[in-house]
C-alpha atoms as a PDB file:
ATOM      1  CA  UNK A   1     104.094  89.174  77.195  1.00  0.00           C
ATOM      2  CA  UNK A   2     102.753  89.089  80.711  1.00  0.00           C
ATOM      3  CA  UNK A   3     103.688  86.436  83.329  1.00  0.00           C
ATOM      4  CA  UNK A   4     101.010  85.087  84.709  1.00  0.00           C
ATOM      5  CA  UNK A   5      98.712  85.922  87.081  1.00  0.00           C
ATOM      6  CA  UNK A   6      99.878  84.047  90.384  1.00  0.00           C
ATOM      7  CA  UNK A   7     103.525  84.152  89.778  1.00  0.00           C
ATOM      8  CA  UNK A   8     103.661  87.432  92.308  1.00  0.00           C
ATOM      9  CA  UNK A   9     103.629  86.358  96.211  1.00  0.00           C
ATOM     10  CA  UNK A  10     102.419  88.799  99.015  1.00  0.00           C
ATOM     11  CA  UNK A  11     105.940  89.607 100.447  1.00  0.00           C
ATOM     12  CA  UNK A  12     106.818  90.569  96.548  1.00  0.00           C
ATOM     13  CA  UNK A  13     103.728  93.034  97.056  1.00  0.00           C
ATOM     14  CA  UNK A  14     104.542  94.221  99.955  1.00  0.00           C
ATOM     15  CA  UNK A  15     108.731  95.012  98.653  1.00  0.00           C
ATOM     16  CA  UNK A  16     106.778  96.469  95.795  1.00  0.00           C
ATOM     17  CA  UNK A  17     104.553  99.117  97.543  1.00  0.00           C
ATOM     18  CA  UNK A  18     108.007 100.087  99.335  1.00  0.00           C
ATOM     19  CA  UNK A  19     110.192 100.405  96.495  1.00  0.00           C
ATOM     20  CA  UNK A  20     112.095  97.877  97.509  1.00  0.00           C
ATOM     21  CA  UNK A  21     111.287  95.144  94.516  1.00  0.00           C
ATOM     22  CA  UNK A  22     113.652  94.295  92.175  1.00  0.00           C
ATOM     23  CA  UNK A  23     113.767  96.709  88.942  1.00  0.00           C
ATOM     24  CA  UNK A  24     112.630  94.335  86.379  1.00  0.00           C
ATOM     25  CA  UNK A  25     109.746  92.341  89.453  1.00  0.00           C
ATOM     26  CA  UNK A  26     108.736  96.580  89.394  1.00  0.00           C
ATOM     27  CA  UNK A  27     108.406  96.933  85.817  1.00  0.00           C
ATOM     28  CA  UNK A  28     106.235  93.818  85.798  1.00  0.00           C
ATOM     29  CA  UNK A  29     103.937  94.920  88.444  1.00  0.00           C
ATOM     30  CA  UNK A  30     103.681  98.182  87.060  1.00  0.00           C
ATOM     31  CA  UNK A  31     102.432  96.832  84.118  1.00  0.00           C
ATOM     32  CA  UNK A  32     100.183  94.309  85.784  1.00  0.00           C
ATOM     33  CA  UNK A  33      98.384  97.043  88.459  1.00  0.00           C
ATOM     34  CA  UNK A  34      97.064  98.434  84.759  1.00  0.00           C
ATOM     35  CA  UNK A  35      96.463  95.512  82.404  1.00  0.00           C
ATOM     36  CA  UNK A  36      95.089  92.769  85.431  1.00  0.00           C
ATOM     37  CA  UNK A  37      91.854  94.099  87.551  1.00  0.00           C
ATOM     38  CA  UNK A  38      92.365  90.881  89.503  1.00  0.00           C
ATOM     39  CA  UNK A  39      96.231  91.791  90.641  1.00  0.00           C
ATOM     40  CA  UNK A  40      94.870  95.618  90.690  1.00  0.00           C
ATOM     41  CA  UNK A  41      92.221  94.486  93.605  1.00  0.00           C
ATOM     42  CA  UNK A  42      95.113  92.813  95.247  1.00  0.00           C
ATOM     43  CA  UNK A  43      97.248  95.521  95.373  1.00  0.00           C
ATOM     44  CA  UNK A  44      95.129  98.197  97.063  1.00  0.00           C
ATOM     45  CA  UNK A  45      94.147  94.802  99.583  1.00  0.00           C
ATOM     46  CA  UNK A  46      97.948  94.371 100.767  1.00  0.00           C
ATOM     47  CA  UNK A  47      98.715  98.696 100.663  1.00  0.00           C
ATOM     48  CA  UNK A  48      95.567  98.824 103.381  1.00  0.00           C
ATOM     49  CA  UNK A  49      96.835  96.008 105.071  1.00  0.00           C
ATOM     50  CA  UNK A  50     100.408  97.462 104.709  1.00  0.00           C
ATOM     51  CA  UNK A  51      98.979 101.358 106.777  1.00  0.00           C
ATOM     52  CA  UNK A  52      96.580  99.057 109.010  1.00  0.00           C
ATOM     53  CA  UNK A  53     100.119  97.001 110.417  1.00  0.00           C
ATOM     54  CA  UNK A  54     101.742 100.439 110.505  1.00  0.00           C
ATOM     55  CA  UNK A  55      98.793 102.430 112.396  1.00  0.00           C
ATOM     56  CA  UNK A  56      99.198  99.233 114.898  1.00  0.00           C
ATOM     57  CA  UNK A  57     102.647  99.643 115.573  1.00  0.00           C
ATOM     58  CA  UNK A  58     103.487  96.334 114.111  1.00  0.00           C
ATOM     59  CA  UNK A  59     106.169  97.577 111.429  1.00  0.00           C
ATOM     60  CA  UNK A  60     109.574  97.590 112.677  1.00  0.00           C
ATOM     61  CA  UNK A  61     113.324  98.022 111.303  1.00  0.00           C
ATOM     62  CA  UNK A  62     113.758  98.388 107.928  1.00  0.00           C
ATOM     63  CA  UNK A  63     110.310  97.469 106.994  1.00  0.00           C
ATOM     64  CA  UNK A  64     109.359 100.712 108.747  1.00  0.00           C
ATOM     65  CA  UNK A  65     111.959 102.773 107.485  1.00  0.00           C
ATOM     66  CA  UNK A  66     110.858 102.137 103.859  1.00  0.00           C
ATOM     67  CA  UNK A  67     107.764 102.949 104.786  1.00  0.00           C
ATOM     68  CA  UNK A  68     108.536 106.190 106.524  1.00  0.00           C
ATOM     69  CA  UNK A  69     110.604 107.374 104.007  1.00  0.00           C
ATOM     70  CA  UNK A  70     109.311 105.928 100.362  1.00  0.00           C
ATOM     71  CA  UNK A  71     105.311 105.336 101.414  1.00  0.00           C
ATOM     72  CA  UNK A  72     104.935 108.390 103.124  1.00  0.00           C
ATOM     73  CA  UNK A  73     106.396 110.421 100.854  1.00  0.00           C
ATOM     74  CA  UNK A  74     103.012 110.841  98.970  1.00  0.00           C
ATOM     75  CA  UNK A  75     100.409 113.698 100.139  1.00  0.00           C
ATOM     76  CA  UNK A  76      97.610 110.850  99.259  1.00  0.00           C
ATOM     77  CA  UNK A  77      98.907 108.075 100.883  1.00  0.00           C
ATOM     78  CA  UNK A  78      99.928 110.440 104.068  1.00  0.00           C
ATOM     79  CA  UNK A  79      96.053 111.168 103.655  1.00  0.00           C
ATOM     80  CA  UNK A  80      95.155 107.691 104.069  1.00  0.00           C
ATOM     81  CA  UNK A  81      97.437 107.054 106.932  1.00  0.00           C
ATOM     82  CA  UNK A  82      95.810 109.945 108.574  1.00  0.00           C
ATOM     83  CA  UNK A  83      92.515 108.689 108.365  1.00  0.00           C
ATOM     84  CA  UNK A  84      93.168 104.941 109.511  1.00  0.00           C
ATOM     85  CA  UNK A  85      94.783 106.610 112.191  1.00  0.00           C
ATOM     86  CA  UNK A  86      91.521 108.496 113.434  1.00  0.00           C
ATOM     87  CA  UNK A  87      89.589 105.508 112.747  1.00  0.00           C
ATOM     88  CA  UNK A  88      91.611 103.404 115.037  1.00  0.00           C
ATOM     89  CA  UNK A  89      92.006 106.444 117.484  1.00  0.00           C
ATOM     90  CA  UNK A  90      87.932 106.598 117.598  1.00  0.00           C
ATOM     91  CA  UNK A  91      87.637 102.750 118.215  1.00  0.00           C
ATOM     92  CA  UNK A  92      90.070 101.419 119.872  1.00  0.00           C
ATOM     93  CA  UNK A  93      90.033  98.157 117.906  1.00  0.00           C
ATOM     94  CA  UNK A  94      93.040  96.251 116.747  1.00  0.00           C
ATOM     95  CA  UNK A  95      93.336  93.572 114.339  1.00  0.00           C
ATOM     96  CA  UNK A  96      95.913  90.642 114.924  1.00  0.00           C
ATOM     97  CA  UNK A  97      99.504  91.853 114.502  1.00  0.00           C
ATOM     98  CA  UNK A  98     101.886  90.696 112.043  1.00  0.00           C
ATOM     99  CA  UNK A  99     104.068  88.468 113.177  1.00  0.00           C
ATOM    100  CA  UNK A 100     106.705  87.307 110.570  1.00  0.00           C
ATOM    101  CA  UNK A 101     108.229  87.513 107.106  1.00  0.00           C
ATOM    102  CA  UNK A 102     106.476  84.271 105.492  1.00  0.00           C
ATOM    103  CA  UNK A 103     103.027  85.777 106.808  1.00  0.00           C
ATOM    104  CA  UNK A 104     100.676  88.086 105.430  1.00  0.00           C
ATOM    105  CA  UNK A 105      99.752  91.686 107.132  1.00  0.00           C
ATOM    106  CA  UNK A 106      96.639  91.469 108.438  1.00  0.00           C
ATOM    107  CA  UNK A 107      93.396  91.814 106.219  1.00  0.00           C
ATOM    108  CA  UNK A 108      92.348  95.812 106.213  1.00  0.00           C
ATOM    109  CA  UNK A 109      90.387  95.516 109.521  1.00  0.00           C
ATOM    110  CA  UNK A 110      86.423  94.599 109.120  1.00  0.00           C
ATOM    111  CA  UNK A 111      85.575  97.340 111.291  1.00  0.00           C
ATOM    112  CA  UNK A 112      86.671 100.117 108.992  1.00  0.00           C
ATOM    113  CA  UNK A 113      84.089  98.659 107.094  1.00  0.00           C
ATOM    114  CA  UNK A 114      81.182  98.314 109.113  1.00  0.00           C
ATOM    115  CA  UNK A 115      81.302 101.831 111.247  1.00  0.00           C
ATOM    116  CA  UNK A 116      80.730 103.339 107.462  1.00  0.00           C
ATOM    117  CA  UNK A 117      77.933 100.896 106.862  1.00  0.00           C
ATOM    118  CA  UNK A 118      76.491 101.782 109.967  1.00  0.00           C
ATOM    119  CA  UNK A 119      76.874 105.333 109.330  1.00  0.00           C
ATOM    120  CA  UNK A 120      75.032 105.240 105.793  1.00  0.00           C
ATOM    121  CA  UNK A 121      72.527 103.373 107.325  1.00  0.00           C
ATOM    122  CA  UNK A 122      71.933 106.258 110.201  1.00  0.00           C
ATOM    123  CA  UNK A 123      71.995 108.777 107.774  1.00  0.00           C
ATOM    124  CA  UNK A 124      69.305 107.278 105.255  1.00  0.00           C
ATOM    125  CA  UNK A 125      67.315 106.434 108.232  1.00  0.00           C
ATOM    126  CA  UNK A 126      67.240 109.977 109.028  1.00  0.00           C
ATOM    127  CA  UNK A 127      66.451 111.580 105.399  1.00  0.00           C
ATOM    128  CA  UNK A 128      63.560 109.117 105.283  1.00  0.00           C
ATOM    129  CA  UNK A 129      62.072 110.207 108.974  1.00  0.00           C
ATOM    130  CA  UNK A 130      62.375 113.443 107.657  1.00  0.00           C
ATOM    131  CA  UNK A 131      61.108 112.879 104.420  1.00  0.00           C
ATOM    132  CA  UNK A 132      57.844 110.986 105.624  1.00  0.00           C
ATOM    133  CA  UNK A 133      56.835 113.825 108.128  1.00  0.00           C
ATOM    134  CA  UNK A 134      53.619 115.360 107.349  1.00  0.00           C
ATOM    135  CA  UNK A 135      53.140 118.798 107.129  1.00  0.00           C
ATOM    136  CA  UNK A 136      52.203 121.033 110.041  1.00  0.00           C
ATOM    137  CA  UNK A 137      48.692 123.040 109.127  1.00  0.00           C
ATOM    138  CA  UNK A 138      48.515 124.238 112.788  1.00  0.00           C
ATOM    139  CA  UNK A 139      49.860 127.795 112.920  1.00  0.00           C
ATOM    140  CA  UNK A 140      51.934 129.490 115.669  1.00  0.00           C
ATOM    141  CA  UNK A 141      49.002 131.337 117.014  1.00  0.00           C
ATOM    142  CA  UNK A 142      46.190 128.305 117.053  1.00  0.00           C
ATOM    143  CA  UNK A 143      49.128 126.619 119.045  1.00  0.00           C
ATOM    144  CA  UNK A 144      50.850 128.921 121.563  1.00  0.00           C
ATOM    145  CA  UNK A 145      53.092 126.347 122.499  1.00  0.00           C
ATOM    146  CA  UNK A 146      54.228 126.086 119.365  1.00  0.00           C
ATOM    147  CA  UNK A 147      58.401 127.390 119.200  1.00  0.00           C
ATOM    148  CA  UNK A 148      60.170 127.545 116.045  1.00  0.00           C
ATOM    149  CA  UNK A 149      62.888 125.524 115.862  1.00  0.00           C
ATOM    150  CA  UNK A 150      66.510 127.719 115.080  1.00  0.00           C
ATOM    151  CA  UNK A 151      67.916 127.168 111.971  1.00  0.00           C
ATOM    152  CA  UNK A 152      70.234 124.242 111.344  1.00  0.00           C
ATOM    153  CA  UNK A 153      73.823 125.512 111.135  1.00  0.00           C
ATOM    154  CA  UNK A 154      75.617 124.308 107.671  1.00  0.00           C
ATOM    155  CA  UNK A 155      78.478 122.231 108.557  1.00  0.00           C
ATOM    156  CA  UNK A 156      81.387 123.985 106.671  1.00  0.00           C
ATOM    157  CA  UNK A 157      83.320 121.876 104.342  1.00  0.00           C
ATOM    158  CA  UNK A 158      86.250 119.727 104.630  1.00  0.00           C
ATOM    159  CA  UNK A 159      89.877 121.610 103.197  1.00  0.00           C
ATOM    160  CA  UNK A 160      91.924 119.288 102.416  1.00  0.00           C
ATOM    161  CA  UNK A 161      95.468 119.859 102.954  1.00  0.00           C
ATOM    162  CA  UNK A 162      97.801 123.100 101.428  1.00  0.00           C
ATOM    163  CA  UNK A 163      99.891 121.564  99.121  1.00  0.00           C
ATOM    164  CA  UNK A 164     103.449 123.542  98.840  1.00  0.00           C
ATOM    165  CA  UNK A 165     105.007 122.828  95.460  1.00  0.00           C
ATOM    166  CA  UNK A 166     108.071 124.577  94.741  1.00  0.00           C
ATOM    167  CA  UNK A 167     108.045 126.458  90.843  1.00  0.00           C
ATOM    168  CA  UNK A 168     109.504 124.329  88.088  1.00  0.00           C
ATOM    169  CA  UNK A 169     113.052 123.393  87.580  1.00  0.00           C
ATOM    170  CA  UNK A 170     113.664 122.940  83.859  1.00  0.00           C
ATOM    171  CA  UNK A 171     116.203 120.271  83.212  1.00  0.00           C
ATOM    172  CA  UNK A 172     117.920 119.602  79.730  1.00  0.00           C
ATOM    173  CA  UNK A 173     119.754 116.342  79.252  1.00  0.00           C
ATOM    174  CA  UNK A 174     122.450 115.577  80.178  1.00  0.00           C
ATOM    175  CA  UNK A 175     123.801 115.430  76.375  1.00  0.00           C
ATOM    176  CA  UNK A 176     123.086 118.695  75.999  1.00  0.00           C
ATOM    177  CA  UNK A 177     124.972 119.856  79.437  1.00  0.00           C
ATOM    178  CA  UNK A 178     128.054 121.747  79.351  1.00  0.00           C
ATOM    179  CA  UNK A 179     129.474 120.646  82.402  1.00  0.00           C
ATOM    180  CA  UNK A 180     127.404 122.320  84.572  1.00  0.00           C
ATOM    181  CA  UNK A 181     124.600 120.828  87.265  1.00  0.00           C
ATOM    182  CA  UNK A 182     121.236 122.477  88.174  1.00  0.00           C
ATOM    183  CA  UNK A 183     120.677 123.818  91.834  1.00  0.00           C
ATOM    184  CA  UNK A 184     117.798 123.362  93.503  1.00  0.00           C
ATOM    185  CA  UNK A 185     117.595 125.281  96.320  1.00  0.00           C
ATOM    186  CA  UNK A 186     114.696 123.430  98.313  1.00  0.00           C
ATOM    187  CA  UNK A 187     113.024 125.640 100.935  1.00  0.00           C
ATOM    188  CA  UNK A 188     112.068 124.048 104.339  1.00  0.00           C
ATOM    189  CA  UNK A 189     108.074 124.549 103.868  1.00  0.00           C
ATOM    190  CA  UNK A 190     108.258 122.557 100.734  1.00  0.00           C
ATOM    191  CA  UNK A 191     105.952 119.421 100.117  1.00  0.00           C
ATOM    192  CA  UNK A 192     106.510 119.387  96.172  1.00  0.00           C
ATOM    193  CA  UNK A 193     108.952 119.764  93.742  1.00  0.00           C
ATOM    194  CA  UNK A 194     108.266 119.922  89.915  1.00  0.00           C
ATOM    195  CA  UNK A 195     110.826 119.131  87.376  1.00  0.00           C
ATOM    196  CA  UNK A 196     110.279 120.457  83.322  1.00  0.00           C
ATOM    197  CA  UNK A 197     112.433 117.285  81.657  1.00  0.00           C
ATOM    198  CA  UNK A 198     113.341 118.512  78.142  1.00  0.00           C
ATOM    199  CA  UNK A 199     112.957 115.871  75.481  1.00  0.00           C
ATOM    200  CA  UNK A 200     115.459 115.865  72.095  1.00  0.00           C
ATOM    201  CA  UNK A 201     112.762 113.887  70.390  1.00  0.00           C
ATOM    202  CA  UNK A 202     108.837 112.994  71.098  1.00  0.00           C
ATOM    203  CA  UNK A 203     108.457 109.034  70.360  1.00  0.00           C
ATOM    204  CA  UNK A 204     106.422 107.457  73.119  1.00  0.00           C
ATOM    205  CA  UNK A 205     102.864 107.995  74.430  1.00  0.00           C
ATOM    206  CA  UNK A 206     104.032 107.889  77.886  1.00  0.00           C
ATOM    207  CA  UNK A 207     107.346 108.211  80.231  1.00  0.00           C
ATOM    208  CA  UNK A 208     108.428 107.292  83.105  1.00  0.00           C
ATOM    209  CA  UNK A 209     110.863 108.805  85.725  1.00  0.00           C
ATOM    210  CA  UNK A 210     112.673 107.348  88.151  1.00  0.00           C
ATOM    211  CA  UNK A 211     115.035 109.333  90.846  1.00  0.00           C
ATOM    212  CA  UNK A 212     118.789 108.304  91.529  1.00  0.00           C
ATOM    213  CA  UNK A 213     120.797 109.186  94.196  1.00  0.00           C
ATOM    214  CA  UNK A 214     124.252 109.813  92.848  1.00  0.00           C
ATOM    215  CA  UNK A 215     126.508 108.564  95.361  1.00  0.00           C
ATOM    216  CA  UNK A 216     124.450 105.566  95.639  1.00  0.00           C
ATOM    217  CA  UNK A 217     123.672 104.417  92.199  1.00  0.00           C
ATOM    218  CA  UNK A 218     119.864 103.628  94.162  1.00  0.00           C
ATOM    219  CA  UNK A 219     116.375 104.276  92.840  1.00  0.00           C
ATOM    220  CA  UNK A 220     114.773 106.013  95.843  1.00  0.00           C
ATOM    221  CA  UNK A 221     111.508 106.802  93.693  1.00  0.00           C
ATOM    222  CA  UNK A 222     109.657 106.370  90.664  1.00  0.00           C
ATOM    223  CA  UNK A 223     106.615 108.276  89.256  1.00  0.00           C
ATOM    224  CA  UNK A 224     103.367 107.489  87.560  1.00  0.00           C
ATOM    225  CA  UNK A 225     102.503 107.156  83.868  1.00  0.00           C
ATOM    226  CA  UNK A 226     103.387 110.619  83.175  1.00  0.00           C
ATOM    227  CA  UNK A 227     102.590 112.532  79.338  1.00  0.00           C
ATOM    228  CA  UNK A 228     104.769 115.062  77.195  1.00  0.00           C
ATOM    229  CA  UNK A 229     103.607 118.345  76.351  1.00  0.00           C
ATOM    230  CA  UNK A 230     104.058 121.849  74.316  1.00  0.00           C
ATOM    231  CA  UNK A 231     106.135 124.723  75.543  1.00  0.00           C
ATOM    232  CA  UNK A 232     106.679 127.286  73.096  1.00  0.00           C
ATOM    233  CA  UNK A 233     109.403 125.535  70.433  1.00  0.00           C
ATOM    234  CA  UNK A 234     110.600 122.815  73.401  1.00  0.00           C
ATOM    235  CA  UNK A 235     108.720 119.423  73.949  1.00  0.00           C
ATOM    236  CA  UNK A 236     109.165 118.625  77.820  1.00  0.00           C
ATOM    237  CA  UNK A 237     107.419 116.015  80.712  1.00  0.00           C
ATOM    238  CA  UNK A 238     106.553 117.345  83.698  1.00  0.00           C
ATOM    239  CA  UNK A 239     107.240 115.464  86.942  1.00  0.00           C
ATOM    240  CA  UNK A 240     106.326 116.169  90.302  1.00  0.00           C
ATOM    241  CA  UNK A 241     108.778 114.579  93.337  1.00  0.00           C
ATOM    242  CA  UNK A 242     108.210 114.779  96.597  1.00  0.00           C
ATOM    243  CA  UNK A 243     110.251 117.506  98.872  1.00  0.00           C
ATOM    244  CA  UNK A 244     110.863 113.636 101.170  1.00  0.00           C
ATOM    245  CA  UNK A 245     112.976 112.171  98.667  1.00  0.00           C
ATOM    246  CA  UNK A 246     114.678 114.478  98.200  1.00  0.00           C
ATOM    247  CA  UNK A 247     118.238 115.565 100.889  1.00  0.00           C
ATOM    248  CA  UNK A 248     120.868 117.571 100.104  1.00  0.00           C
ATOM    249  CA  UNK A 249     123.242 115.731  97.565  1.00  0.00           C
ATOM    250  CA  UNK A 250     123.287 115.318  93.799  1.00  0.00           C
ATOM    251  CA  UNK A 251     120.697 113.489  91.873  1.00  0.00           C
ATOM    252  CA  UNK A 252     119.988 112.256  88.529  1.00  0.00           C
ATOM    253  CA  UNK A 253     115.985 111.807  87.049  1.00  0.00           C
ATOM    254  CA  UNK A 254     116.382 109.253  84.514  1.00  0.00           C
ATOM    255  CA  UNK A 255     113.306 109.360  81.737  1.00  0.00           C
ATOM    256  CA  UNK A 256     112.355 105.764  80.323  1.00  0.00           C
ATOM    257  CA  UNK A 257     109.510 105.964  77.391  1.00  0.00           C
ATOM    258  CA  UNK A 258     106.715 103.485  77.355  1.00  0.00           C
ATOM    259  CA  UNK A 259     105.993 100.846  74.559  1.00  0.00           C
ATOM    260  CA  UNK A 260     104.153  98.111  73.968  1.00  0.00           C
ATOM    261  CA  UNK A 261     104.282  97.464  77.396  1.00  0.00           C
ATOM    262  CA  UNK A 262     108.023  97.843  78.091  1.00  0.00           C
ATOM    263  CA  UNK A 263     110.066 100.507  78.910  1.00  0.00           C
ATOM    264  CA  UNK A 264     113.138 102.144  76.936  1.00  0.00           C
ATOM    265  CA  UNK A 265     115.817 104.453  78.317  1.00  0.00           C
ATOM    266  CA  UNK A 266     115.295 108.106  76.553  1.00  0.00           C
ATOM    267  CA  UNK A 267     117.381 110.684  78.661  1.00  0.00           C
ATOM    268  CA  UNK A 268     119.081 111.478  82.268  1.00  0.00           C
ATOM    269  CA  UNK A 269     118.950 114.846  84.192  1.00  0.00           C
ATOM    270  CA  UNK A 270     121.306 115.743  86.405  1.00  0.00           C
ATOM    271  CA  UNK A 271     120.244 118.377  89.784  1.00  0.00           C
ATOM    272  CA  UNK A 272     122.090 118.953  92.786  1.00  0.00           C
ATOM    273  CA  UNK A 273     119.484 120.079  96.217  1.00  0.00           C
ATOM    274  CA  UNK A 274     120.224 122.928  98.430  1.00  0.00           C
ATOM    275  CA  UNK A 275     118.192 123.257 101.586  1.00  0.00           C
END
């Protein structure tokens, strides 16, 4: 059963977005960001709020260090943090800092919000000029002073980012391991790493993996709802980590299946990175 809907506070949030929530407070809000539209409106409130203080300057210690480390270690959110960077870069504007523990980060800043009004407005203005022009009937030679206009260069599109995911490491239990680890030898370059997590038996409709540093016994990241799949005679879930989490020291991806809302432990995975 789910808790209710106000029992989460902001600085819970916040320790959430930076994996630094407790593991059963994550579990919780994992399941609430799907099931509650209400909590799932509040969380992408405090993550803006959460790269707003941090494009300010306002994080500090360990607050930014989890946020270095476990926020920016997605290619999205490094995406977002890019772009409320050249938003505040083209304005100039800052919002009130954040100023203590038992206070809020401040609200995703209104401006964000009103230059892209502004600039939907401009650009509907303009198709509707356009739009409402009338015709010309007067040709080049009744009107000498008449010059056609040059053709209107097409802007070339956007690319977003190159993406460098290393090939698959395929991982069997580690109750099928004969003593031996996996090597992953990480190359510099790499953003990506995928992991092919062999399964002895296919009983959930969706896992979970989270990533443990070995000589720490921490979680230092946990994926999405992820789904199994066919590979020739072998059932497996593929994972993507990111190259961030990732130094050079032994590791262990541990696969929880999803039911009914809660989680059960199916398998660990042993790897050891090389750079």
């Amino acid at each position: 059963m789910i808790p209710g809907k106000h029992s989460h506070d902001d600085q819970l949030v916040v320790a959430y977005l930076l994996g630094t929530a407790p593991h059963d407070e994550t579990e919780r809000l994992d399941e609430l960001s799907i099931a509650d539209n209400e909590f799932a409106s509040r969380l992408v409130a405090a993550e803006n709020d959460l790269v707003d203080a941090y494009v300010r300057g306002d994080l500090s210690g360990e607050m930014l260090q989890r946020f270095q480390s476990v926020y920016l270690a997605s290619p999205k959110r490094r995406q977002k943090v890019a772009f409320a960077e050249s938003l505040a870069s083209r304005t100039g504007a800052r919002e009130p800092t954040f100023s203590g523990p038992n206070r809020r980060i401040a609200r995703f800043p209104q401006w964000a919000l009103a230059a892209a009004a502004c600039l939907a407005m401009i650009a509907g203005g303009l198709g509707l000029y356009r739009y409402s022009q009338p015709a010309a009937h007067t040709s080049a030679e009744q009107r000498p002073e008449a010059r056609a206009l040059p053709p209107e260069s097409a802007t070339p599109p956007v690319r977003a980012p190159r993406t460098t995911v290393v090939p698959a490491l395929v991982l069997p239990p580690q109750t099928r391991g004969a003593g031996s680890i996996a090597t992953l030898k990480l190359p510099l370059d790499a953003d990506e790493v995928l992991f092919d997590l062999e399964l002895e038996t296919d009983d959930f409709a969706g896992y979970r993996a989270a990533l443990r540093n070995s000589a720490t016994n921490l979680v230092e990241w946990r994926s999405a709802t992820l789904q199994s799949k066919q590979r020739g005679a072998v059932r497996l879930v593929s994972v993507t980590v990111p190259s961030k989490s990732l130094e050079q020291r032994n590791y262990v991806l541990e696969l929880s299946g999803i039911a009914a809302g809660a989680q059960e432990f199916v398998a660990s995975y042993a790897f050891r990175v090389e750079r």
